[in-house]
PDB file of N, CA and C in Angstrom:
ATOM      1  N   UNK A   1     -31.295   1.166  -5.679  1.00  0.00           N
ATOM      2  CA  UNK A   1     -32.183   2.287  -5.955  1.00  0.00           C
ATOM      3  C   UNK A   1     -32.623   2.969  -4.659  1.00  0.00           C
ATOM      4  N   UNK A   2     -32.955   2.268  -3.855  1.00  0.00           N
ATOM      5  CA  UNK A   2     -33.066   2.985  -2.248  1.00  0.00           C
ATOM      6  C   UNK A   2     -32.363   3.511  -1.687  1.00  0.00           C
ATOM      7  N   UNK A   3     -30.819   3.019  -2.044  1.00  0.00           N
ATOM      8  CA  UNK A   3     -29.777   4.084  -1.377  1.00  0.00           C
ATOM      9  C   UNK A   3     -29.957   5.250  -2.138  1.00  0.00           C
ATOM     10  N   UNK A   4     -30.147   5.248  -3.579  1.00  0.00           N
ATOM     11  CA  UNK A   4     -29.929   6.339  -4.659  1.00  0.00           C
ATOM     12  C   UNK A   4     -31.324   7.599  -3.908  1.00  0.00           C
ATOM     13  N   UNK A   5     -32.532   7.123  -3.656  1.00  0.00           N
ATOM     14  CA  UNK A   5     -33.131   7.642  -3.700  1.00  0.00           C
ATOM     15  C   UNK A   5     -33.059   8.441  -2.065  1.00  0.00           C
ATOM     16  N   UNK A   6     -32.750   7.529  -0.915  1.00  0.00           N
ATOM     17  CA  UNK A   6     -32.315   8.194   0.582  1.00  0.00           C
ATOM     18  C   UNK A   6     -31.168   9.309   0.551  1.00  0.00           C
ATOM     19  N   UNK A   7     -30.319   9.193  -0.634  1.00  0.00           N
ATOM     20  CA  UNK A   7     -29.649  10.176  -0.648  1.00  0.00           C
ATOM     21  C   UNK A   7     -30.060  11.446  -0.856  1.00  0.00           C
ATOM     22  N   UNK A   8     -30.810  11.331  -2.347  1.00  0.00           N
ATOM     23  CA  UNK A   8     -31.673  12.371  -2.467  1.00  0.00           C
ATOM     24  C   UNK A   8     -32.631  12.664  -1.396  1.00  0.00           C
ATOM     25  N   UNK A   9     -33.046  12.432  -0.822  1.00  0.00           N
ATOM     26  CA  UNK A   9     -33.927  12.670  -0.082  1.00  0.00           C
ATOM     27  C   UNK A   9     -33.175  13.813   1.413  1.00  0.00           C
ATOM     28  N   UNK A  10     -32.001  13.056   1.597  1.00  0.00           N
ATOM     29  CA  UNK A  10     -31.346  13.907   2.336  1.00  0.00           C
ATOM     30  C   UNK A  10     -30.739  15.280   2.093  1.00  0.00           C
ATOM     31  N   UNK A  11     -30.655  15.115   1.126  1.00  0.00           N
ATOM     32  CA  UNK A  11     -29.395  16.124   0.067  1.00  0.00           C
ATOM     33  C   UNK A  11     -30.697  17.486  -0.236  1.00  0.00           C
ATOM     34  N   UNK A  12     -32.056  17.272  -0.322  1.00  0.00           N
ATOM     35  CA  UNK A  12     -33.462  17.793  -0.111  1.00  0.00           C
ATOM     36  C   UNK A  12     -33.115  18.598   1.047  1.00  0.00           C
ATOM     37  N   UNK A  13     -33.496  18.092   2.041  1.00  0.00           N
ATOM     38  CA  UNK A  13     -33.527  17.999   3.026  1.00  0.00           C
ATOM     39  C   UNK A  13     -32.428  18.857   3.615  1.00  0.00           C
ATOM     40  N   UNK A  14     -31.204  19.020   3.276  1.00  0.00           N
ATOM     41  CA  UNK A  14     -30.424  19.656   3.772  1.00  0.00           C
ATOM     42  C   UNK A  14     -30.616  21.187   3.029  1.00  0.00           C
ATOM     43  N   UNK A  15     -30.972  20.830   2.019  1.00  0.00           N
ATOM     44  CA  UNK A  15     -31.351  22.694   1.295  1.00  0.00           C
ATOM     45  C   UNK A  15     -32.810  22.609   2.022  1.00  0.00           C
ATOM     46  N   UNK A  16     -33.321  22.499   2.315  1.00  0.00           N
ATOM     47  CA  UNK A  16     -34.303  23.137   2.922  1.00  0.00           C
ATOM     48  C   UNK A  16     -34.281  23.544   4.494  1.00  0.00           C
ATOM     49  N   UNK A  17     -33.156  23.336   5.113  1.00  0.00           N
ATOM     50  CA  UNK A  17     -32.487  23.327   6.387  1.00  0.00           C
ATOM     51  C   UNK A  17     -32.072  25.151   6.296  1.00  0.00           C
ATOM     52  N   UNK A  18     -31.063  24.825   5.219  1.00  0.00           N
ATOM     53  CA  UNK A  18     -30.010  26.113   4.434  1.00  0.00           C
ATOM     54  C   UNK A  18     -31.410  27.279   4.399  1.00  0.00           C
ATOM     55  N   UNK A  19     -32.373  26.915   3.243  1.00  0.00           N
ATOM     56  CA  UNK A  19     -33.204  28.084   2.600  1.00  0.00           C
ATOM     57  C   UNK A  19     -33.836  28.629   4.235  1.00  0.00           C
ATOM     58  N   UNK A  20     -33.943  27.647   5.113  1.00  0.00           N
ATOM     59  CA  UNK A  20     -35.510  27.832   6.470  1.00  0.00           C
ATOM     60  C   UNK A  20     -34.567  29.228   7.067  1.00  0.00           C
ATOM     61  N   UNK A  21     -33.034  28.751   7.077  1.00  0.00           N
ATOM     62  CA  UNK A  21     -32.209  29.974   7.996  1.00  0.00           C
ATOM     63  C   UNK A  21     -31.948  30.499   7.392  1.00  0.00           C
ATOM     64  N   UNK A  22     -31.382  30.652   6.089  1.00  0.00           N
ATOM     65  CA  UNK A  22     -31.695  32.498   5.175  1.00  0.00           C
ATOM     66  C   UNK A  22     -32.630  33.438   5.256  1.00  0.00           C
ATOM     67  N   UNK A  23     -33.831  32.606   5.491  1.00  0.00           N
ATOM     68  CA  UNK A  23     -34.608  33.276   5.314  1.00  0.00           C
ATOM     69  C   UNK A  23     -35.029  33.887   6.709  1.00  0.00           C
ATOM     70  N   UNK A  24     -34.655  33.250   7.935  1.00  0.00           N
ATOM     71  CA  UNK A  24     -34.600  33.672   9.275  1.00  0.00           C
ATOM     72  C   UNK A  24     -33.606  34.774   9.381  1.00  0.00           C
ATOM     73  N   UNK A  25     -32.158  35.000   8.236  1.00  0.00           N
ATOM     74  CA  UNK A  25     -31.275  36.215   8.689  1.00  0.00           C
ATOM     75  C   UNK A  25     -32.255  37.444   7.177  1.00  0.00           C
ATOM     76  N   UNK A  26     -32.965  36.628   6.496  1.00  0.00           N
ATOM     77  CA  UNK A  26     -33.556  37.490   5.662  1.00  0.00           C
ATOM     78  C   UNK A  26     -32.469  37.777   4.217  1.00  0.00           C
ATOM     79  N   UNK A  27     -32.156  36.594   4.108  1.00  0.00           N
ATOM     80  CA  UNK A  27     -31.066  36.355   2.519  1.00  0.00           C
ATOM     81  C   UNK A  27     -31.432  35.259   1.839  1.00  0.00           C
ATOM     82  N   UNK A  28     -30.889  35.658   1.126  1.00  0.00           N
ATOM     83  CA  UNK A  28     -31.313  34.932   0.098  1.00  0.00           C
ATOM     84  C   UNK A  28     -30.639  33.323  -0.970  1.00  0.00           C
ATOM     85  N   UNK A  29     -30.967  32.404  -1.113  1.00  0.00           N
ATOM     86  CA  UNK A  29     -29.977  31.480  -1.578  1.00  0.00           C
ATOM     87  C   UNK A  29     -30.162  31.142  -2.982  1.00  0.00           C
ATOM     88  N   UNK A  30     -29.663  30.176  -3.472  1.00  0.00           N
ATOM     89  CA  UNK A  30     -29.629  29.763  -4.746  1.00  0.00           C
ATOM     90  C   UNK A  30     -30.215  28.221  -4.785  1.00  0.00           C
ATOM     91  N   UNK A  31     -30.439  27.545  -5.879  1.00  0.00           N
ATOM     92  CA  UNK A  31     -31.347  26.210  -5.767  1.00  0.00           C
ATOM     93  C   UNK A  31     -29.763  24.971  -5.531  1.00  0.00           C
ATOM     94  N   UNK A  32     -30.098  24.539  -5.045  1.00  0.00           N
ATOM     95  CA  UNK A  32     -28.866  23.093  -4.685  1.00  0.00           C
ATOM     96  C   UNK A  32     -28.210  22.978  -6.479  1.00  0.00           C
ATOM     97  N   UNK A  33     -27.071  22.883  -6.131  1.00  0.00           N
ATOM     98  CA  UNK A  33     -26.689  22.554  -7.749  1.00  0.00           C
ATOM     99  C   UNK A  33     -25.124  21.131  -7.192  1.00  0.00           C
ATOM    100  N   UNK A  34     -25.339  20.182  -8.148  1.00  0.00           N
ATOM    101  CA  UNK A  34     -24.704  19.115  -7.631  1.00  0.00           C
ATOM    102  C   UNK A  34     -23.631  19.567  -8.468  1.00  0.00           C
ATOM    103  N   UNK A  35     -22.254  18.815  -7.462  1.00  0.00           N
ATOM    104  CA  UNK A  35     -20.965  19.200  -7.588  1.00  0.00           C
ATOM    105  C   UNK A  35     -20.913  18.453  -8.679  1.00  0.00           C
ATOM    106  N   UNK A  36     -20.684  18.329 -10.381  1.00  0.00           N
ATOM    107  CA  UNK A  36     -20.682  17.319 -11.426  1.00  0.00           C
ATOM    108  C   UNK A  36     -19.676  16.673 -12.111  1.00  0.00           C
ATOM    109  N   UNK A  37     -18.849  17.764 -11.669  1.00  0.00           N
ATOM    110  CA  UNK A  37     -17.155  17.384 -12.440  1.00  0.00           C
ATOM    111  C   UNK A  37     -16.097  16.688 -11.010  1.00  0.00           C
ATOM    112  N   UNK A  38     -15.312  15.768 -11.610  1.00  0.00           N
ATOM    113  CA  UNK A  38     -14.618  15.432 -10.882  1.00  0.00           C
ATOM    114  C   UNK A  38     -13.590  16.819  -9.454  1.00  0.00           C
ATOM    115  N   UNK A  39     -12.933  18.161 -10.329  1.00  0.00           N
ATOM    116  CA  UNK A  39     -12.544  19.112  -9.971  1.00  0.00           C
ATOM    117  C   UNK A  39     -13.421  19.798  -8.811  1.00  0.00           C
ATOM    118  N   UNK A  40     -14.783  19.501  -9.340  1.00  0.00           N
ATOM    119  CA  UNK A  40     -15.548  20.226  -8.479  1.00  0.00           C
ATOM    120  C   UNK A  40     -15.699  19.764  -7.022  1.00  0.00           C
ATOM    121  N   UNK A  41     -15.893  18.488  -7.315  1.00  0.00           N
ATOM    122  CA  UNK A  41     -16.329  17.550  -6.157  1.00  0.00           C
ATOM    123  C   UNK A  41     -14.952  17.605  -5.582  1.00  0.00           C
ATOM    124  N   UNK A  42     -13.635  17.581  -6.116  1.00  0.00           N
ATOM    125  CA  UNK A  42     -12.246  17.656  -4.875  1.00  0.00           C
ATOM    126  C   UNK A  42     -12.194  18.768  -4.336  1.00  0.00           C
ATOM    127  N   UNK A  43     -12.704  20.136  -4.783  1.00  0.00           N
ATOM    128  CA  UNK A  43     -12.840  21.416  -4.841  1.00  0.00           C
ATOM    129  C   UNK A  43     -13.706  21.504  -3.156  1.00  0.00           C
ATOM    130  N   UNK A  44     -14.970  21.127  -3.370  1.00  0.00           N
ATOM    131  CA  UNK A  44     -15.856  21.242  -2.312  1.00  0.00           C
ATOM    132  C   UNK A  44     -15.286  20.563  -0.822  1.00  0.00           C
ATOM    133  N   UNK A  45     -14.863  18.977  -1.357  1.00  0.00           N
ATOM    134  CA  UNK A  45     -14.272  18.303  -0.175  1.00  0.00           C
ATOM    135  C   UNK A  45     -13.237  18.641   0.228  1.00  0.00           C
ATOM    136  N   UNK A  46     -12.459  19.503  -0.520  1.00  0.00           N
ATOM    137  CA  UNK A  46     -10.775  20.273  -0.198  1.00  0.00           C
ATOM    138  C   UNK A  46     -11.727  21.159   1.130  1.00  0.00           C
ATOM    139  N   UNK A  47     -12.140  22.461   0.612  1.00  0.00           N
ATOM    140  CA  UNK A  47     -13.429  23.418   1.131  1.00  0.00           C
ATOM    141  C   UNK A  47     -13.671  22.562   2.206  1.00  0.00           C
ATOM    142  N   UNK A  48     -14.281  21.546   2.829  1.00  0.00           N
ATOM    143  CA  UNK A  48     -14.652  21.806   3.617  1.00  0.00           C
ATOM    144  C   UNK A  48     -13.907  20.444   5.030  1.00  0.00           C
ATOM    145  N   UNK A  49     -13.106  19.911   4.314  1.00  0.00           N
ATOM    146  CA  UNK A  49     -11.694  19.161   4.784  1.00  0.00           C
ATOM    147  C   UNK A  49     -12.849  17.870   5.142  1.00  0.00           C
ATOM    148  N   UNK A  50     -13.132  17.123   4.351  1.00  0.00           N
ATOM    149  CA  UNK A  50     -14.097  16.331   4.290  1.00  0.00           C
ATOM    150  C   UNK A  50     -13.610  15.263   4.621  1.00  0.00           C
ATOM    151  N   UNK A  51     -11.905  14.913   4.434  1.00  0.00           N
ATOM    152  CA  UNK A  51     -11.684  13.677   5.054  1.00  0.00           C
ATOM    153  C   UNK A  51     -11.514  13.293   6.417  1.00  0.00           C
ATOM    154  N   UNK A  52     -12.060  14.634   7.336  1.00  0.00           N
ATOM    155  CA  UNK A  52     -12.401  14.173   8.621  1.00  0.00           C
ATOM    156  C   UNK A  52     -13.044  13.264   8.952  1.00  0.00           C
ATOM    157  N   UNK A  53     -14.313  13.444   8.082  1.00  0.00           N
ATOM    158  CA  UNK A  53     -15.741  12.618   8.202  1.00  0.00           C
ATOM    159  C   UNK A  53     -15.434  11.750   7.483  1.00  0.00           C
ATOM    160  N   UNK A  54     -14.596  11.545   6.630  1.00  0.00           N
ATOM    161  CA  UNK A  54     -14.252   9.779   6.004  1.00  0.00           C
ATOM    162  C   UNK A  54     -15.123  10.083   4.174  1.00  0.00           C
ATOM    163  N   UNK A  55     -14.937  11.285   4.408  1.00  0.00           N
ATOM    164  CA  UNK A  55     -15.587  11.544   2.917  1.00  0.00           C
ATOM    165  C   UNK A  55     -14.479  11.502   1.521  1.00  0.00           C
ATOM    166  N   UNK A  56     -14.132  10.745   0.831  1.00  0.00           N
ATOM    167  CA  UNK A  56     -13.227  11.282  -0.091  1.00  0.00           C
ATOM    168  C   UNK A  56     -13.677  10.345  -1.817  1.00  0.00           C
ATOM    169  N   UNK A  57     -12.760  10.650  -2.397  1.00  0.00           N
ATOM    170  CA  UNK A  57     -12.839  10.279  -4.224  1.00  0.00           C
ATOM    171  C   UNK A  57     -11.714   8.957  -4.363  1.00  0.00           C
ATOM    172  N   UNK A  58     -12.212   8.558  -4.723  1.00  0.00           N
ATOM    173  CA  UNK A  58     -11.179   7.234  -4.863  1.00  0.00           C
ATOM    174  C   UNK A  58     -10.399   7.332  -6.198  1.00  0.00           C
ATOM    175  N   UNK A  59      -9.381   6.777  -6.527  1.00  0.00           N
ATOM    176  CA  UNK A  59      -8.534   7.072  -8.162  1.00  0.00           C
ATOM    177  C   UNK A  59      -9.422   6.693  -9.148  1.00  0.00           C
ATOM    178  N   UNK A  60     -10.939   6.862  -9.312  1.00  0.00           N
ATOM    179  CA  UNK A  60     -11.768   6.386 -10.018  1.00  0.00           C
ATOM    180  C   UNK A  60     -12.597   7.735 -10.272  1.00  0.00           C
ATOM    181  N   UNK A  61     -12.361   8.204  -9.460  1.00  0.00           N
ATOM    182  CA  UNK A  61     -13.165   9.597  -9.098  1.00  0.00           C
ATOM    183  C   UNK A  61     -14.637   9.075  -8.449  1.00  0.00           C
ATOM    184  N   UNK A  62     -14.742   7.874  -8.084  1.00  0.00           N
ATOM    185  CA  UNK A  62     -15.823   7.821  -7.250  1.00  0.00           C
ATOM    186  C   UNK A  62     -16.360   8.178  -5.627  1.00  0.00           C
ATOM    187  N   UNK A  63     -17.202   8.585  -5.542  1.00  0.00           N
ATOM    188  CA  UNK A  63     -17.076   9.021  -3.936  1.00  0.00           C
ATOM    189  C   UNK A  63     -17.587   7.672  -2.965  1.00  0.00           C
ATOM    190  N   UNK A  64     -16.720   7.777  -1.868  1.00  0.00           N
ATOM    191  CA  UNK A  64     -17.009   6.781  -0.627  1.00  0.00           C
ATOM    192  C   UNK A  64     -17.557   7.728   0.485  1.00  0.00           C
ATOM    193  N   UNK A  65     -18.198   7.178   1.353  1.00  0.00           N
ATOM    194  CA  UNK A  65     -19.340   6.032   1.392  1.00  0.00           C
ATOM    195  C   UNK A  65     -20.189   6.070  -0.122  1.00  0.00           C
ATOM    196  N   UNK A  66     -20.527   4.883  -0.566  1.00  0.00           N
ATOM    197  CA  UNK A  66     -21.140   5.382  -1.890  1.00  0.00           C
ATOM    198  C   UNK A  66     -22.359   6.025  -2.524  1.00  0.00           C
ATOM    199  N   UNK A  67     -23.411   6.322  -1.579  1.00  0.00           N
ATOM    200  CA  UNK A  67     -24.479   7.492  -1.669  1.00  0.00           C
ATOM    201  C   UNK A  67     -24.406   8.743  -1.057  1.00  0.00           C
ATOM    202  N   UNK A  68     -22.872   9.105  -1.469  1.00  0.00           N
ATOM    203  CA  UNK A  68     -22.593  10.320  -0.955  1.00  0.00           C
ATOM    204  C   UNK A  68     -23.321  11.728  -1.799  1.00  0.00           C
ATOM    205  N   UNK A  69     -23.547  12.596  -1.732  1.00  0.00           N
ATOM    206  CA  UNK A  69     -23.558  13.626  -2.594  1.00  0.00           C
ATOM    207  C   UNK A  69     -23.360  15.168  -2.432  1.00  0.00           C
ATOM    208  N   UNK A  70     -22.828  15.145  -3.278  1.00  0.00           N
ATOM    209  CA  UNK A  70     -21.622  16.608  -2.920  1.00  0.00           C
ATOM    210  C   UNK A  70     -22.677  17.698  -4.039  1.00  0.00           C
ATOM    211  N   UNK A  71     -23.127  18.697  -3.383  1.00  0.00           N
ATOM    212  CA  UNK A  71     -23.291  19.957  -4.030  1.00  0.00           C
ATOM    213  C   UNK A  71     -23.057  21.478  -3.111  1.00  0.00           C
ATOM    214  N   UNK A  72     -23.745  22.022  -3.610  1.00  0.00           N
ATOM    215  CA  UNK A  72     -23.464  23.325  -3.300  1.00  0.00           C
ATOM    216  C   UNK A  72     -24.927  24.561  -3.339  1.00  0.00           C
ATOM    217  N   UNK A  73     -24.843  25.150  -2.383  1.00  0.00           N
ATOM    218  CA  UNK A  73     -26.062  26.380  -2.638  1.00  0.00           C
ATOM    219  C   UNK A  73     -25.213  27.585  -2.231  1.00  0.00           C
ATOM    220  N   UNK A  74     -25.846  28.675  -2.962  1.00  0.00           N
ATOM    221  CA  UNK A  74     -25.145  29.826  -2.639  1.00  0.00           C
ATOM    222  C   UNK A  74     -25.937  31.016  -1.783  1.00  0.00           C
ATOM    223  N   UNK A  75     -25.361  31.468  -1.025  1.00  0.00           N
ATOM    224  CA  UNK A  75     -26.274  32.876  -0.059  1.00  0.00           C
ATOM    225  C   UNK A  75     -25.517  33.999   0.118  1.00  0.00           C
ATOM    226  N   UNK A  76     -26.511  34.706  -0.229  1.00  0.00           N
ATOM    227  CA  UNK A  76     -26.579  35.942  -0.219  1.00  0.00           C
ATOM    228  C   UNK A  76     -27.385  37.480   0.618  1.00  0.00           C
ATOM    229  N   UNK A  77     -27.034  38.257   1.160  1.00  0.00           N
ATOM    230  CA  UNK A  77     -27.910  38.864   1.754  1.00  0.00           C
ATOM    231  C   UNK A  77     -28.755  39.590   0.358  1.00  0.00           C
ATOM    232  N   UNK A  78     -30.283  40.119   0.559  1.00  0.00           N
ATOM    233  CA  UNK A  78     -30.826  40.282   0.185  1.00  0.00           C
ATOM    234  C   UNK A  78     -30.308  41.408  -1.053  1.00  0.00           C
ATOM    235  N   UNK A  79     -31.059  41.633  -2.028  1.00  0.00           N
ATOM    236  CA  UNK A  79     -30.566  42.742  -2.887  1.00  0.00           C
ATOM    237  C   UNK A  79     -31.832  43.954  -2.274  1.00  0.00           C
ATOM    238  N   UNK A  80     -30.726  45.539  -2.147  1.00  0.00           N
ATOM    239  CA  UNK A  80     -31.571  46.625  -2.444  1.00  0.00           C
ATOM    240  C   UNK A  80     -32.514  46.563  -3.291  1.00  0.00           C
ATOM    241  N   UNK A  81     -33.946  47.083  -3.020  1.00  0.00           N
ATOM    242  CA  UNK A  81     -34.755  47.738  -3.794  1.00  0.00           C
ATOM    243  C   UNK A  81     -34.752  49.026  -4.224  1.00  0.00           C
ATOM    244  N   UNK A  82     -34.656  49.175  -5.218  1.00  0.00           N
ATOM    245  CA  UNK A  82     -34.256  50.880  -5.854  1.00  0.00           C
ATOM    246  C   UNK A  82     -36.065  51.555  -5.327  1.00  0.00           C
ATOM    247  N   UNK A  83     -35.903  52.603  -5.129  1.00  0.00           N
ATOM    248  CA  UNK A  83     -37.539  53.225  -5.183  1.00  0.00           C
ATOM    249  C   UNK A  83     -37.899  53.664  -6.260  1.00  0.00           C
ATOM    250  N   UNK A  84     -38.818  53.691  -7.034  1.00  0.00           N
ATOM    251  CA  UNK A  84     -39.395  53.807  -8.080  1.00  0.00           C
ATOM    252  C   UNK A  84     -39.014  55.402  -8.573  1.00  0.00           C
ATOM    253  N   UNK A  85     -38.449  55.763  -9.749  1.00  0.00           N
ATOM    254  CA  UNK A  85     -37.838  57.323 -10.132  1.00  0.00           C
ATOM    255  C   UNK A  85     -36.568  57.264  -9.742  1.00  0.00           C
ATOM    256  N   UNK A  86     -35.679  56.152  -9.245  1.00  0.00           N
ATOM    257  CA  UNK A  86     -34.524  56.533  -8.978  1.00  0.00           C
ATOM    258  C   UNK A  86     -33.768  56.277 -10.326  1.00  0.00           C
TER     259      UNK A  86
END
């Protein structure tokens, strides 16, 4: 349960890293959404060539090291404000 929960804690922690510098270029992100499907999670670690770092899915579809956690946030620069009568 302590690994379960240090993960989370990191996986926190790293979106709030993400949101502190969007908001320093003045954009905007989306809330952490965990990678849930097997596709997704090879998808992300394909993306970001994860078996450098020793990150991968085993024929179980489980991830190693085993409090790994794979999600995703999305950014965006800010949306126009229309002026009011347009």
């Amino acid at each position: 349960a302590l690994g379960e929960e240090s993960a989370e804690q990191a996986a926190n922690f790293v979106h709030r890293l993400i949101t502190e510098e969007a908001k320093e270029e003045t954009c905007e992100v989306s809330p952490r959404t965990d990678a849930d499907t097997e596709e997704m999670r090879m998808n992300v670690l394909a993306s970001l060539d994860a078996e450098k770092i020793q990150i991968r899915l085993d024929n179980q579809g489980h991830l190693s090291p085993r409090f790994t956690r794979i999600g995703y946030v999305l950014w965006w620069p800010p949306a126009k404000r229309r002026k009011s009568g347009s």
